[in-house]
N, C-alpha and C. Protein backbone atom coordinates (compact mmCIF):
# COMPACT_ATOMS: atom_id res chain seq x y z
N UNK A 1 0.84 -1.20 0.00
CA UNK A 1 0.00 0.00 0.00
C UNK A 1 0.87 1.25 0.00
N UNK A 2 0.49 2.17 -0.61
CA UNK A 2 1.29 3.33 -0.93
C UNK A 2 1.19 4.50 0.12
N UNK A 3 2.35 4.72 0.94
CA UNK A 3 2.64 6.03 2.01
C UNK A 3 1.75 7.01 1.42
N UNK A 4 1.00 7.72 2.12
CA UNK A 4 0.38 8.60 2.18
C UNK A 4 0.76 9.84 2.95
N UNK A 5 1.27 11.32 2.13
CA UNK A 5 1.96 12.60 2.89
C UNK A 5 0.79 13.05 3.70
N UNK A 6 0.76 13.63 4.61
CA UNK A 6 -0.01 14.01 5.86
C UNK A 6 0.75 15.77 5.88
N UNK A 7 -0.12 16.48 5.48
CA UNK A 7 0.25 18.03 5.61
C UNK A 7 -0.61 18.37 6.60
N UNK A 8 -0.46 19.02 7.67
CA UNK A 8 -1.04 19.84 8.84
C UNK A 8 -0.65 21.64 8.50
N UNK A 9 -1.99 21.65 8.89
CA UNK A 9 -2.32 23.91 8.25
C UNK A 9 -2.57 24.00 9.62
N UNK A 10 -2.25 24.43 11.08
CA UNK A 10 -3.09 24.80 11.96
C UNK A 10 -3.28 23.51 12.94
N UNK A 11 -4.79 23.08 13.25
CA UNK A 11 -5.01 21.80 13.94
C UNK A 11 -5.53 21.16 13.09
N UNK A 12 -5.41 21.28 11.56
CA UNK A 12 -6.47 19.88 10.80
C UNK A 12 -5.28 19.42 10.00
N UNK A 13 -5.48 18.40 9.64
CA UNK A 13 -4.37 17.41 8.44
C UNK A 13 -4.47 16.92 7.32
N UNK A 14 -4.35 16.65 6.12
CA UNK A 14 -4.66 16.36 5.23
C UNK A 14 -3.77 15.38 4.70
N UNK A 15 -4.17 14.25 4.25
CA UNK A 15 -3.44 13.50 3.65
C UNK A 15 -3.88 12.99 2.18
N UNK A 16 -2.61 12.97 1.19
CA UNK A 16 -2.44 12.97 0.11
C UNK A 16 -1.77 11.53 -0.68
N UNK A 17 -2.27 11.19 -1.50
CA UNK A 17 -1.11 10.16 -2.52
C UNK A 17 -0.14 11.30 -3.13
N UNK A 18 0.78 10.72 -3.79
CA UNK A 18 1.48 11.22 -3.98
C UNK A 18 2.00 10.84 -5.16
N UNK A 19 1.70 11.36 -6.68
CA UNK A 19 1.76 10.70 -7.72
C UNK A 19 2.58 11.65 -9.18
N UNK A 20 3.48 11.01 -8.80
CA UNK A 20 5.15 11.78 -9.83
C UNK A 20 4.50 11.77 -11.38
N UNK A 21 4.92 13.49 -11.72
CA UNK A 21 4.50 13.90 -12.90
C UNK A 21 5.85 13.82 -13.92
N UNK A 22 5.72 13.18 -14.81
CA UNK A 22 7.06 13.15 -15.60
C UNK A 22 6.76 13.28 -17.52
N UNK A 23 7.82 13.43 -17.96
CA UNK A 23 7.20 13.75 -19.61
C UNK A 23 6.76 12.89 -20.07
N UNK A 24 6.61 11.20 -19.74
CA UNK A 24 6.25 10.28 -20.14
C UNK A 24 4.92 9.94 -19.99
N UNK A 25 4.25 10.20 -19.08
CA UNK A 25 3.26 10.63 -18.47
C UNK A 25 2.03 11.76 -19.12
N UNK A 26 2.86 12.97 -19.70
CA UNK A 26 2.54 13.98 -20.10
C UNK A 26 2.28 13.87 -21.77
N UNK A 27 3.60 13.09 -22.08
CA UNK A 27 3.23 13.29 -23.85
C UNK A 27 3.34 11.72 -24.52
N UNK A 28 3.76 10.65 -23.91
CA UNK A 28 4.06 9.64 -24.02
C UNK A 28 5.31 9.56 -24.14
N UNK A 29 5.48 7.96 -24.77
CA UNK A 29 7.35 8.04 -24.84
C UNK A 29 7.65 6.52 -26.16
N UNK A 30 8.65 6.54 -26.33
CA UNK A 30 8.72 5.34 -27.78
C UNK A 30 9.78 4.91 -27.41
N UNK A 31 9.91 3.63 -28.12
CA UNK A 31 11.13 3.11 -27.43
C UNK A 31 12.08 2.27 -29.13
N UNK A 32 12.96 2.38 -28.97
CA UNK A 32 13.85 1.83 -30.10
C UNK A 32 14.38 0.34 -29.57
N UNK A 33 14.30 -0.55 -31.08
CA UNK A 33 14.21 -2.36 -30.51
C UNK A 33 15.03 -2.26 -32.08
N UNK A 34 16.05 -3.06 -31.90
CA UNK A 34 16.52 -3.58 -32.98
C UNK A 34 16.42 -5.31 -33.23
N UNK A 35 16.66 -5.62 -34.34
CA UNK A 35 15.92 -7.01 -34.60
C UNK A 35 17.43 -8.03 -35.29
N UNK A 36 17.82 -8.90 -35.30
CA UNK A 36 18.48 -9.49 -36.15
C UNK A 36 17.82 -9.94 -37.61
N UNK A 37 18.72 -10.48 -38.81
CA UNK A 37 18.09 -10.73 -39.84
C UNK A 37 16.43 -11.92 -39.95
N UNK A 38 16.87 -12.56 -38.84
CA UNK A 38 15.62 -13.64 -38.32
C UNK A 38 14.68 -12.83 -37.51
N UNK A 39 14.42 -11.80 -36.73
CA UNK A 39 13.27 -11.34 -36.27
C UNK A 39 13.56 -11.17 -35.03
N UNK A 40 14.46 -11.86 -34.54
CA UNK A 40 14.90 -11.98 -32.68
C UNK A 40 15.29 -10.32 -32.46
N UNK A 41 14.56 -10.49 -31.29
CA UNK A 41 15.06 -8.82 -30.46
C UNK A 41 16.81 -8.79 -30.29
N UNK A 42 17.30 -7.99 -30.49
CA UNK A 42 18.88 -7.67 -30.12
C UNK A 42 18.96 -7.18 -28.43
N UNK A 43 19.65 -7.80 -27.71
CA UNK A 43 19.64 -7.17 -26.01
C UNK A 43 21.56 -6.86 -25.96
N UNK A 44 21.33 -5.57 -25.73
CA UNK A 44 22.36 -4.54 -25.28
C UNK A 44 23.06 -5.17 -23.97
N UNK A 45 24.46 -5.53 -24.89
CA UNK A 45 25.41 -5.82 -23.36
C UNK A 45 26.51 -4.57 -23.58
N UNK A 46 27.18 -4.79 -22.63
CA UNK A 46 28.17 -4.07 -22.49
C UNK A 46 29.92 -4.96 -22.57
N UNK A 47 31.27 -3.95 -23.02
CA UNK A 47 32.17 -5.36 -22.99
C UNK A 47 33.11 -5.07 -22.18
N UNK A 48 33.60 -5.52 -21.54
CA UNK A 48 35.03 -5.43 -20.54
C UNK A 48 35.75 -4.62 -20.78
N UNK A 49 37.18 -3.92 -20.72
CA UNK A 49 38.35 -3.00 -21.07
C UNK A 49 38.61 -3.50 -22.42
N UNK A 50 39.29 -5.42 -22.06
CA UNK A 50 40.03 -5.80 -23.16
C UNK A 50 38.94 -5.92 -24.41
N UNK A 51 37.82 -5.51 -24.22
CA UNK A 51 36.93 -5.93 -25.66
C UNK A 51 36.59 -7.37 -26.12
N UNK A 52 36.98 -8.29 -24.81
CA UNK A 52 36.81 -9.94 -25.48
C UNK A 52 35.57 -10.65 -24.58
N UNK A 53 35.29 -9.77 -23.63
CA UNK A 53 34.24 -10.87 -22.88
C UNK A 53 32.93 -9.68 -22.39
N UNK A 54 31.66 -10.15 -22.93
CA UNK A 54 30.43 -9.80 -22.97
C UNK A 54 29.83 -9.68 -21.87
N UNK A 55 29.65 -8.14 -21.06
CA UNK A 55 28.80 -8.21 -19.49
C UNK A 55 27.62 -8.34 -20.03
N UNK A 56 26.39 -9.12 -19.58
CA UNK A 56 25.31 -9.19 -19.86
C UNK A 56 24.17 -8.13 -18.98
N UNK A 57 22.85 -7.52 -18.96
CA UNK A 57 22.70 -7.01 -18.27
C UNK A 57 22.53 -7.69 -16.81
N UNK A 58 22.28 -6.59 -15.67
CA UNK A 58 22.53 -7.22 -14.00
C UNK A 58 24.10 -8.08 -14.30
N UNK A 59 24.81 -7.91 -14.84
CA UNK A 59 26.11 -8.52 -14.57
C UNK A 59 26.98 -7.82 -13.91
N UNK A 60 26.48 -6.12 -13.87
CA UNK A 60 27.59 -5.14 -13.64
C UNK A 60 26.72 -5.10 -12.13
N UNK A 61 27.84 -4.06 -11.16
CA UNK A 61 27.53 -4.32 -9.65
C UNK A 61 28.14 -2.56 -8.99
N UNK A 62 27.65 -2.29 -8.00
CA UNK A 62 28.49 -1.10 -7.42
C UNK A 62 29.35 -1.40 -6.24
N UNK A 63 30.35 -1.29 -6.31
CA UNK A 63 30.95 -1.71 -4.85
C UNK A 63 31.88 -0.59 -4.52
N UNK A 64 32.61 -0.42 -3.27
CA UNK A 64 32.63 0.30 -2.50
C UNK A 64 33.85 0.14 -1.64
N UNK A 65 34.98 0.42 -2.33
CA UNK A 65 36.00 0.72 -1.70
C UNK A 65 37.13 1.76 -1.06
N UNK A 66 38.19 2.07 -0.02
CA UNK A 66 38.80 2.51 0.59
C UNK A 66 40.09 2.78 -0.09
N UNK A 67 40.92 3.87 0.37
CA UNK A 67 41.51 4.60 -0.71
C UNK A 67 43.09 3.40 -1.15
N UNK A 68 42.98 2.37 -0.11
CA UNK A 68 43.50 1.39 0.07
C UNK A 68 43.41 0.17 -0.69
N UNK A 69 42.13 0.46 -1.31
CA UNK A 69 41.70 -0.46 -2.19
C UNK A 69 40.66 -1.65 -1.76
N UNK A 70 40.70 -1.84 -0.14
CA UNK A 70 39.89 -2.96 0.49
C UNK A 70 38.26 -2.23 0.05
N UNK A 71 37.74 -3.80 0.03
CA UNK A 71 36.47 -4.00 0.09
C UNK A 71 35.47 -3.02 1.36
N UNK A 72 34.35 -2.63 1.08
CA UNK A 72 33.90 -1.48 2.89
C UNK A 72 32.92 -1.99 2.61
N UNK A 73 31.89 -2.25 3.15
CA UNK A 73 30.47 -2.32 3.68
C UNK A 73 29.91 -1.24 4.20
N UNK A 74 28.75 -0.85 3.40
CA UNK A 74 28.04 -0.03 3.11
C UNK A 74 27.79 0.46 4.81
N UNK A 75 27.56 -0.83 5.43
CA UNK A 75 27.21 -0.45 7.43
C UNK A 75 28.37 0.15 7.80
N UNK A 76 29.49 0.10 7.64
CA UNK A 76 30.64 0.71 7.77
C UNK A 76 30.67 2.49 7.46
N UNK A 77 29.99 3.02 6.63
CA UNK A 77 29.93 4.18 5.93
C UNK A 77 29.66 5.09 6.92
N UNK A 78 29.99 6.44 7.66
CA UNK A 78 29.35 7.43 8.14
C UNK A 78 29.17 8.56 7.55
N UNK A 79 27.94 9.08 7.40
CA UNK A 79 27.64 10.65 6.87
C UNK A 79 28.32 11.93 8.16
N UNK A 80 28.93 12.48 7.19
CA UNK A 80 29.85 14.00 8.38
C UNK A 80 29.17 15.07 7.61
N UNK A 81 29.25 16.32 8.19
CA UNK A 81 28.96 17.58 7.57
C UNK A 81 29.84 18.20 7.56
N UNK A 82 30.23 19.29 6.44
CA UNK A 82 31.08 19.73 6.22
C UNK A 82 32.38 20.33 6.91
N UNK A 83 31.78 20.66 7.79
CA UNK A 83 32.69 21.03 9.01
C UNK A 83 33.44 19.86 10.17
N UNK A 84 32.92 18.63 9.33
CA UNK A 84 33.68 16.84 9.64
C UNK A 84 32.61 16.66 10.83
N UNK A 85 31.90 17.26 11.33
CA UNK A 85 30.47 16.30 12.63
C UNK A 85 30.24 15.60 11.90
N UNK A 86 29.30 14.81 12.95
CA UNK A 86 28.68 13.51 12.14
C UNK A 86 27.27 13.84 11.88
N UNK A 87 27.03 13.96 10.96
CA UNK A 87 25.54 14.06 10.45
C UNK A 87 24.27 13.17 11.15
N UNK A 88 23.35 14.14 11.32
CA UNK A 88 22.35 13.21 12.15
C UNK A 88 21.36 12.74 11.22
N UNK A 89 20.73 11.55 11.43
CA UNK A 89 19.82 10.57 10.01
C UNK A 89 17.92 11.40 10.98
N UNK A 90 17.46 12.00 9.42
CA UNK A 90 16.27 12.67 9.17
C UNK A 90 15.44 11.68 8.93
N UNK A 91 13.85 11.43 9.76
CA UNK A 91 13.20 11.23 9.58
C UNK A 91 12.57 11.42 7.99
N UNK A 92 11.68 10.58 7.57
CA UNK A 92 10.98 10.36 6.55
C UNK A 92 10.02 11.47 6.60
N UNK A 93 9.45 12.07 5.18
CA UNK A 93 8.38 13.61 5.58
C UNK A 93 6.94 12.52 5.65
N UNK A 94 7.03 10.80 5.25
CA UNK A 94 6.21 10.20 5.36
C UNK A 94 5.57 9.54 6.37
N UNK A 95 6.90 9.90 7.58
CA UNK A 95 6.55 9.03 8.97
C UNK A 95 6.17 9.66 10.21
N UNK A 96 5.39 10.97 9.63
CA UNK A 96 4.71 11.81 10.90
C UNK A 96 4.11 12.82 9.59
N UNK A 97 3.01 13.93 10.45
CA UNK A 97 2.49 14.90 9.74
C UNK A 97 3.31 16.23 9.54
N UNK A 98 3.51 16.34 8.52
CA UNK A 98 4.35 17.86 7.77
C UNK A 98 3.61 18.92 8.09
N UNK A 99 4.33 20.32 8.80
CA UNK A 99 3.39 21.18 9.64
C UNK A 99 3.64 22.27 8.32
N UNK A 100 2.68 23.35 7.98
CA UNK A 100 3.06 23.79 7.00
C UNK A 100 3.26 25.72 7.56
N UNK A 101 4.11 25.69 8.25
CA UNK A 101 4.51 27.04 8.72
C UNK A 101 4.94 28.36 8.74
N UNK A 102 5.53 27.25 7.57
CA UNK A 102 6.68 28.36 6.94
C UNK A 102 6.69 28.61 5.43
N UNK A 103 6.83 29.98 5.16
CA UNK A 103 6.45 30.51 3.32
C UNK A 103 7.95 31.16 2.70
N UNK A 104 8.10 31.14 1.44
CA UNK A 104 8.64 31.91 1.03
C UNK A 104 8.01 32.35 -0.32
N UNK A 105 8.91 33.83 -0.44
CA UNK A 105 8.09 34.37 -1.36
C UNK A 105 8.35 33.83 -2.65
N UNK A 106 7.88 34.59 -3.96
CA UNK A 106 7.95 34.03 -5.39
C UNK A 106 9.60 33.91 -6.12
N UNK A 107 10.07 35.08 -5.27
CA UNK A 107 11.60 35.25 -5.58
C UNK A 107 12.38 34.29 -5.52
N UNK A 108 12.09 33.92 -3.99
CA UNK A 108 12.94 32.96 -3.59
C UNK A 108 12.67 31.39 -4.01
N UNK A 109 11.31 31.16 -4.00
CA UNK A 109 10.94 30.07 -5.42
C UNK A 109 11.56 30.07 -6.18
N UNK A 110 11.69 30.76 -7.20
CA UNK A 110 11.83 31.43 -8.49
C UNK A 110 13.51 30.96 -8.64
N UNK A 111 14.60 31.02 -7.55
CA UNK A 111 15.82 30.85 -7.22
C UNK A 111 15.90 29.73 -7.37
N UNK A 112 15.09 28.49 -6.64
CA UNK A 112 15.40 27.02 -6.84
C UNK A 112 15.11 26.24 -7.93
N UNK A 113 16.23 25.36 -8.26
CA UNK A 113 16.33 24.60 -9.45
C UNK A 113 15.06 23.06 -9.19
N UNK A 114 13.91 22.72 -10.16
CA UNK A 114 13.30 22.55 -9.75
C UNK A 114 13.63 20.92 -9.90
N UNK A 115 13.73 19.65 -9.39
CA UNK A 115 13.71 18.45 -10.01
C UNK A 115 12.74 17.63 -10.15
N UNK A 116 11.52 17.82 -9.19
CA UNK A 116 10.83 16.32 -10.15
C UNK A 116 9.18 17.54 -9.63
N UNK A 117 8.28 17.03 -10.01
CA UNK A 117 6.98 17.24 -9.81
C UNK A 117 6.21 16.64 -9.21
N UNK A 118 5.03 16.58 -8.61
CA UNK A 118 4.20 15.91 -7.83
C UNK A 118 2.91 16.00 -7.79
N UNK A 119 1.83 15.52 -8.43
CA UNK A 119 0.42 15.66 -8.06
C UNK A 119 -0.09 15.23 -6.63
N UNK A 120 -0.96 16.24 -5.92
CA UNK A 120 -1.54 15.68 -4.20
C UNK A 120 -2.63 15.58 -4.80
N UNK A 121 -2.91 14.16 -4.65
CA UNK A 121 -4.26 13.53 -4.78
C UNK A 121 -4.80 13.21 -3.35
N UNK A 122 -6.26 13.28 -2.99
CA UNK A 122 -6.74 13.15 -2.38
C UNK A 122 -8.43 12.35 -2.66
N UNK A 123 -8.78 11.38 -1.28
CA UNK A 123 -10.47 10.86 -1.47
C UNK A 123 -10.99 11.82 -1.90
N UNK A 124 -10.95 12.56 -0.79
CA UNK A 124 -11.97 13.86 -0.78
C UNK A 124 -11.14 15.37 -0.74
N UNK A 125 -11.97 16.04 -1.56
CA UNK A 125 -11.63 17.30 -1.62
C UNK A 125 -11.14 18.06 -0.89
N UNK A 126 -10.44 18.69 -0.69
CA UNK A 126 -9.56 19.65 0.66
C UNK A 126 -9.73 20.62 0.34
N UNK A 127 -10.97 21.38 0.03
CA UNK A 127 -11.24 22.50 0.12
C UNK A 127 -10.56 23.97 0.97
N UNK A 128 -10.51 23.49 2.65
CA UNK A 128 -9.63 24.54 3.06
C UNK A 128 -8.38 24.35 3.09
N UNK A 129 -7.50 23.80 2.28
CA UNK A 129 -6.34 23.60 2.47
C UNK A 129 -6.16 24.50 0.84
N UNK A 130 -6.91 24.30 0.14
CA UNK A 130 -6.50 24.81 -1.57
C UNK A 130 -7.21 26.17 -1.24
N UNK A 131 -7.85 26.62 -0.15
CA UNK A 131 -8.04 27.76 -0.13
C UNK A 131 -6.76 28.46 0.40
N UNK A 132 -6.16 28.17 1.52
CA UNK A 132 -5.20 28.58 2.13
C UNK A 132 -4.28 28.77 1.20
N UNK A 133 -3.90 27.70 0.56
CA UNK A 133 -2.54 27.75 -0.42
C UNK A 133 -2.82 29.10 -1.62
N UNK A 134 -3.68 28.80 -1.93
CA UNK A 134 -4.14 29.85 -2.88
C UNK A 134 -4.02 31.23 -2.26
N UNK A 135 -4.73 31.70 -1.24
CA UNK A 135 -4.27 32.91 -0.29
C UNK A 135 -3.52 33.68 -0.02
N UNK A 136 -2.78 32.48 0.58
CA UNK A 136 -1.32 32.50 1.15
C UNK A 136 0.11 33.52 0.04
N UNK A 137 0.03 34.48 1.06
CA UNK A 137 0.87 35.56 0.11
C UNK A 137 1.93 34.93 -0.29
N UNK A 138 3.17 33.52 0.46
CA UNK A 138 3.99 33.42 0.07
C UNK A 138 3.51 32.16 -0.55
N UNK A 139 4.42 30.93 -0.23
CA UNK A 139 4.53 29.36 -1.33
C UNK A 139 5.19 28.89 0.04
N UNK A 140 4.09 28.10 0.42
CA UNK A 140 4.31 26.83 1.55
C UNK A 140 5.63 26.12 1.38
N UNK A 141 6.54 26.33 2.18
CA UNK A 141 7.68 25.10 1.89
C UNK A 141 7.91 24.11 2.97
N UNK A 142 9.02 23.21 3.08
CA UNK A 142 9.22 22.50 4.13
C UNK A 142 10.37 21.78 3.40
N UNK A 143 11.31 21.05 4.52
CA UNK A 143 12.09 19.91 3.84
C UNK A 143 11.54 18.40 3.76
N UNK A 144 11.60 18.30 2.36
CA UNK A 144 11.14 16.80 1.77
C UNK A 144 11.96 15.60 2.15
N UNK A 145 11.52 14.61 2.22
CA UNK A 145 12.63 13.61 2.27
C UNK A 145 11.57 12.24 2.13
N UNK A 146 11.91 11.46 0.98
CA UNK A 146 11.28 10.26 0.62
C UNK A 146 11.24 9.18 1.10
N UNK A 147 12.46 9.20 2.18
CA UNK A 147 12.91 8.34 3.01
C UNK A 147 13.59 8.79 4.15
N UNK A 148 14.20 8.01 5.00
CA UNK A 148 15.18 8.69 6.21
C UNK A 148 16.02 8.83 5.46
N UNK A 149 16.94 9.88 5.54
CA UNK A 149 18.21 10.63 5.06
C UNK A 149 18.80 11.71 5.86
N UNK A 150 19.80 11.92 5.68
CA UNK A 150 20.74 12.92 6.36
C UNK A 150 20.21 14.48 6.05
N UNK A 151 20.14 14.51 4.94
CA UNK A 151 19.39 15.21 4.48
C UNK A 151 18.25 15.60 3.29
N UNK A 152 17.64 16.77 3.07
CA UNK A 152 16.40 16.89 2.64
C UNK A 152 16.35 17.55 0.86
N UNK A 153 15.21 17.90 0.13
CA UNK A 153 15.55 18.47 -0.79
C UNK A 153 14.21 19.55 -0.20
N UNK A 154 14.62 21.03 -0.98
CA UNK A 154 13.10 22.03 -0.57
C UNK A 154 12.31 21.68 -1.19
N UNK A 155 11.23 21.61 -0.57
CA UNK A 155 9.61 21.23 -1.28
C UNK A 155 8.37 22.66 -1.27
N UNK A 156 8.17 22.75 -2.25
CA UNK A 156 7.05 23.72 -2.31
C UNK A 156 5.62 23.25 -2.82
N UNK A 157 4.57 23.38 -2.35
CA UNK A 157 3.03 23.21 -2.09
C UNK A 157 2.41 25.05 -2.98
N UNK A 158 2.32 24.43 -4.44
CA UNK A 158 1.24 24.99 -5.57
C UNK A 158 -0.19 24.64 -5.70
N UNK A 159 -1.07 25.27 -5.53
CA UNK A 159 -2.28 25.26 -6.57
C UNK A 159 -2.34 26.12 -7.85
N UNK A 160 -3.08 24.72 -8.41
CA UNK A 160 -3.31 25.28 -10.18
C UNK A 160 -5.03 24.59 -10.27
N UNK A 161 -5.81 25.60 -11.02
CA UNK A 161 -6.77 25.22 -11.63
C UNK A 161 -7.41 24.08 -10.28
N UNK A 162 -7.72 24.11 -8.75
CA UNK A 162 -8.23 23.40 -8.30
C UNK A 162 -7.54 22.62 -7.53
N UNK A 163 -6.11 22.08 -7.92
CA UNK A 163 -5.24 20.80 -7.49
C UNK A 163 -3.90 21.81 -6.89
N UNK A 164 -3.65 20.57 -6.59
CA UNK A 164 -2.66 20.62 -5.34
C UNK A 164 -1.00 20.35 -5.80
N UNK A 165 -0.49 20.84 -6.21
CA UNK A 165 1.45 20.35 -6.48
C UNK A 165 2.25 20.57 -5.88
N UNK A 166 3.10 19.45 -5.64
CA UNK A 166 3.99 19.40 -4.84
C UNK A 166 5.20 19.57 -5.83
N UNK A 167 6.63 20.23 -5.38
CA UNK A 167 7.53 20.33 -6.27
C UNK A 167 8.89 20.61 -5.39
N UNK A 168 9.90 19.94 -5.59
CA UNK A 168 10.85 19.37 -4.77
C UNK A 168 11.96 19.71 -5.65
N UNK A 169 13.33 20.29 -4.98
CA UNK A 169 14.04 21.07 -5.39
C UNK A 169 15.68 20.86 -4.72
N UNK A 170 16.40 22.37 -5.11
CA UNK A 170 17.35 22.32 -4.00
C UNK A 170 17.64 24.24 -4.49
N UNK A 171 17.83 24.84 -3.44
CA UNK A 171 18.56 26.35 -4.18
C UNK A 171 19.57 26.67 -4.45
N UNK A 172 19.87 27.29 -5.51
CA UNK A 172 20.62 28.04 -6.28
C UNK A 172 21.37 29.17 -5.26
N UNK A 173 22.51 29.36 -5.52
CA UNK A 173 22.84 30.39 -4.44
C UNK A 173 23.04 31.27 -5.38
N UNK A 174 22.22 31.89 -6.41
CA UNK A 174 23.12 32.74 -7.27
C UNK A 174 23.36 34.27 -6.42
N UNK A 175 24.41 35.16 -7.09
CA UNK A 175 24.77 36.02 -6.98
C UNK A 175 24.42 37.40 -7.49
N UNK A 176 23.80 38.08 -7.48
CA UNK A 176 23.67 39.52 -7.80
C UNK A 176 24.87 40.43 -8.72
N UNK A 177 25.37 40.16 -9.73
CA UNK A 177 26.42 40.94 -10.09
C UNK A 177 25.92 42.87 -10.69
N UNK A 178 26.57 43.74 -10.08
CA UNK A 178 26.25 45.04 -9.85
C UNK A 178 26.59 45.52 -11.13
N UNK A 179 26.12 46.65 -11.61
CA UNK A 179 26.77 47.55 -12.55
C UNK A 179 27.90 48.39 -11.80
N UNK A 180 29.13 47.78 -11.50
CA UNK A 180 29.52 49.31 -10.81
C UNK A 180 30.94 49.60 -11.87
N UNK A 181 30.93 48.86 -12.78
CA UNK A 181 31.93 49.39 -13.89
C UNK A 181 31.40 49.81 -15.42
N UNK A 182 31.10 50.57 -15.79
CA UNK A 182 30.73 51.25 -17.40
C UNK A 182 31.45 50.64 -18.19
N UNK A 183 30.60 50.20 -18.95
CA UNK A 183 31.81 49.44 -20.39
C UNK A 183 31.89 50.45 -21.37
N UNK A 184 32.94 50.18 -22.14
CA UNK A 184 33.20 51.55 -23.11
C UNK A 184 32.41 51.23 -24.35
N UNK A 185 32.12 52.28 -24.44
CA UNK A 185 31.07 52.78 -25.75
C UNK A 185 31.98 52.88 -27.10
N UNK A 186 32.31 52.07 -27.65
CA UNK A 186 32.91 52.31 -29.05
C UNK A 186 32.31 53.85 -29.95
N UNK A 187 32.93 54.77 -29.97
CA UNK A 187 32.30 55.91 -30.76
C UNK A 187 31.68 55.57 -32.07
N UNK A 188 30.79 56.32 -32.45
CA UNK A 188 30.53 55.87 -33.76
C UNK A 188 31.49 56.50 -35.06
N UNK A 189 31.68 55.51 -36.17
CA UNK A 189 32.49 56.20 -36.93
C UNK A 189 31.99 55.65 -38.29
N UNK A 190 32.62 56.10 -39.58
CA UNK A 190 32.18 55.96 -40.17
C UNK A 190 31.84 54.25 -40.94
N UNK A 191 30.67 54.42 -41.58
CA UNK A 191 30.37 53.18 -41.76
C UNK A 191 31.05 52.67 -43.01
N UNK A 192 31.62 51.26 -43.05
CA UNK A 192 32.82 50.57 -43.70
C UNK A 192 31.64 49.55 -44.65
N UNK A 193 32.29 49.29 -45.43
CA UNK A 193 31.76 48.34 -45.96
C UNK A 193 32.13 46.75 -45.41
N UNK A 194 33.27 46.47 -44.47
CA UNK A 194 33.37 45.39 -44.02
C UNK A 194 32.20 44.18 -43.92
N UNK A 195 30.95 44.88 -43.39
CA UNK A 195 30.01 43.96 -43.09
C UNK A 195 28.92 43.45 -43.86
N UNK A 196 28.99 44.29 -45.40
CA UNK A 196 28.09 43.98 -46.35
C UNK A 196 28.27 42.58 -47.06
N UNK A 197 27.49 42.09 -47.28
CA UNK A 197 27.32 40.52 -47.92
C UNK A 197 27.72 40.63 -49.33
N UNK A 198 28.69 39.59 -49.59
CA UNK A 198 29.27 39.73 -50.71
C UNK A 198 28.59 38.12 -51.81
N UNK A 199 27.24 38.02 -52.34
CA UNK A 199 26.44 37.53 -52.68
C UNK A 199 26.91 36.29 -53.87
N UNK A 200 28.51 36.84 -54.24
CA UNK A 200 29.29 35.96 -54.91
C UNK A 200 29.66 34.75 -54.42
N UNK A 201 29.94 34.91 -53.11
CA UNK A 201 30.28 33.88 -51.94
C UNK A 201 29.21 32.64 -52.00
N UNK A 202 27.77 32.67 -52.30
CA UNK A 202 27.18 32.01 -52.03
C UNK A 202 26.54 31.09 -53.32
């Protein structure tokens, strides 16, 4: 059965499916099959360095070694933060109710790079919750997380036309660059023929 997000506005809660919008989805998608001279499907392997022996697919593997070269186990692994602490492991946004508290404005939306999409489906209609969102001078955010993780991606809560979107991100730190140097103005001078099209050429 499929986790269901639980958003809290206040003292009421709402819970949602949660159903990923992608271009395939949106416009369809096609797929390329090549055939041998007999009709048989062709299946894509991959080949070793030396070019003589055929990985088949699921043949290839990820593993995980030390600068030493030994074998590590994944239980072995610790997450640090940048400053070398040890990172603390984040609850799931699926394993309690998401309080929705905090806004930012369109700007600061507008800043984050967006990665996947989300339709909030619901039984029943959530009328005061798509009122609120709609209202609401800024764009509901919170940190997302699909699972327990160290850390989160930003999530923002849209209405369009009635419905509910969810849209999950990370920000951009861009920079503001100032005018505080004048670039030089080439004077005007007289006009050359350099740039006229010479119709022989073509």
């Amino acid at each position: 059965m499929a986790r269901k997000l639980v958003l809290k506005l206040g003292e009421k809660e709402y819970a949602f499916d949660v159903v990923k919008l992608d271009r395939s989805k949106l416009y369809g998608w096609k797929e390329v099959k090549a055939f041998d001279p007999e009709g048989n499907e062709c299946i894509r392997t991959d080949l070793d360095e030396t070019g003589t022996f055929f990985i088949p697919k699921g043949g290839k593997a990820m593993a995980l070694a030390d600068s030493a070269g030994r074998w590590i186990n994944r239980s072995e692994l610790k997450a640090v933060l940048p400053d070398g602490s040890e990172a603390q492991l984040l609850e799931s946004s699926y394993s309690a109710p998401v309080e929705l508290g905090k806004s930012v404005s369109q700007e600061e939306f507008l800043n984050c790079s967006i990665d996947y999409v989300y339709m909030l489906s619901a039984e029943e209609t959530q009328e005061e919750l798509l009122a609120a969102v709609s209202a609401n001078d800024g764009i509901y955010t919170f940190d997302y997380r699909y699972r327990s993780d160290y850390s989160g991606s930003a999530a923002f809560i849209l209405e369009s036309k009635g419905n509910l979107f969810l849209l999950t991100g990370k920000l951009m730190n861009f920079e503001f660059i100032g005018l505080e140097e004048v670039a030089d103005v080439e004077p005007e001078g007289e006009e050359t023929d350099d740039d006229e099209l010479d119709f022989d050429m073509f």
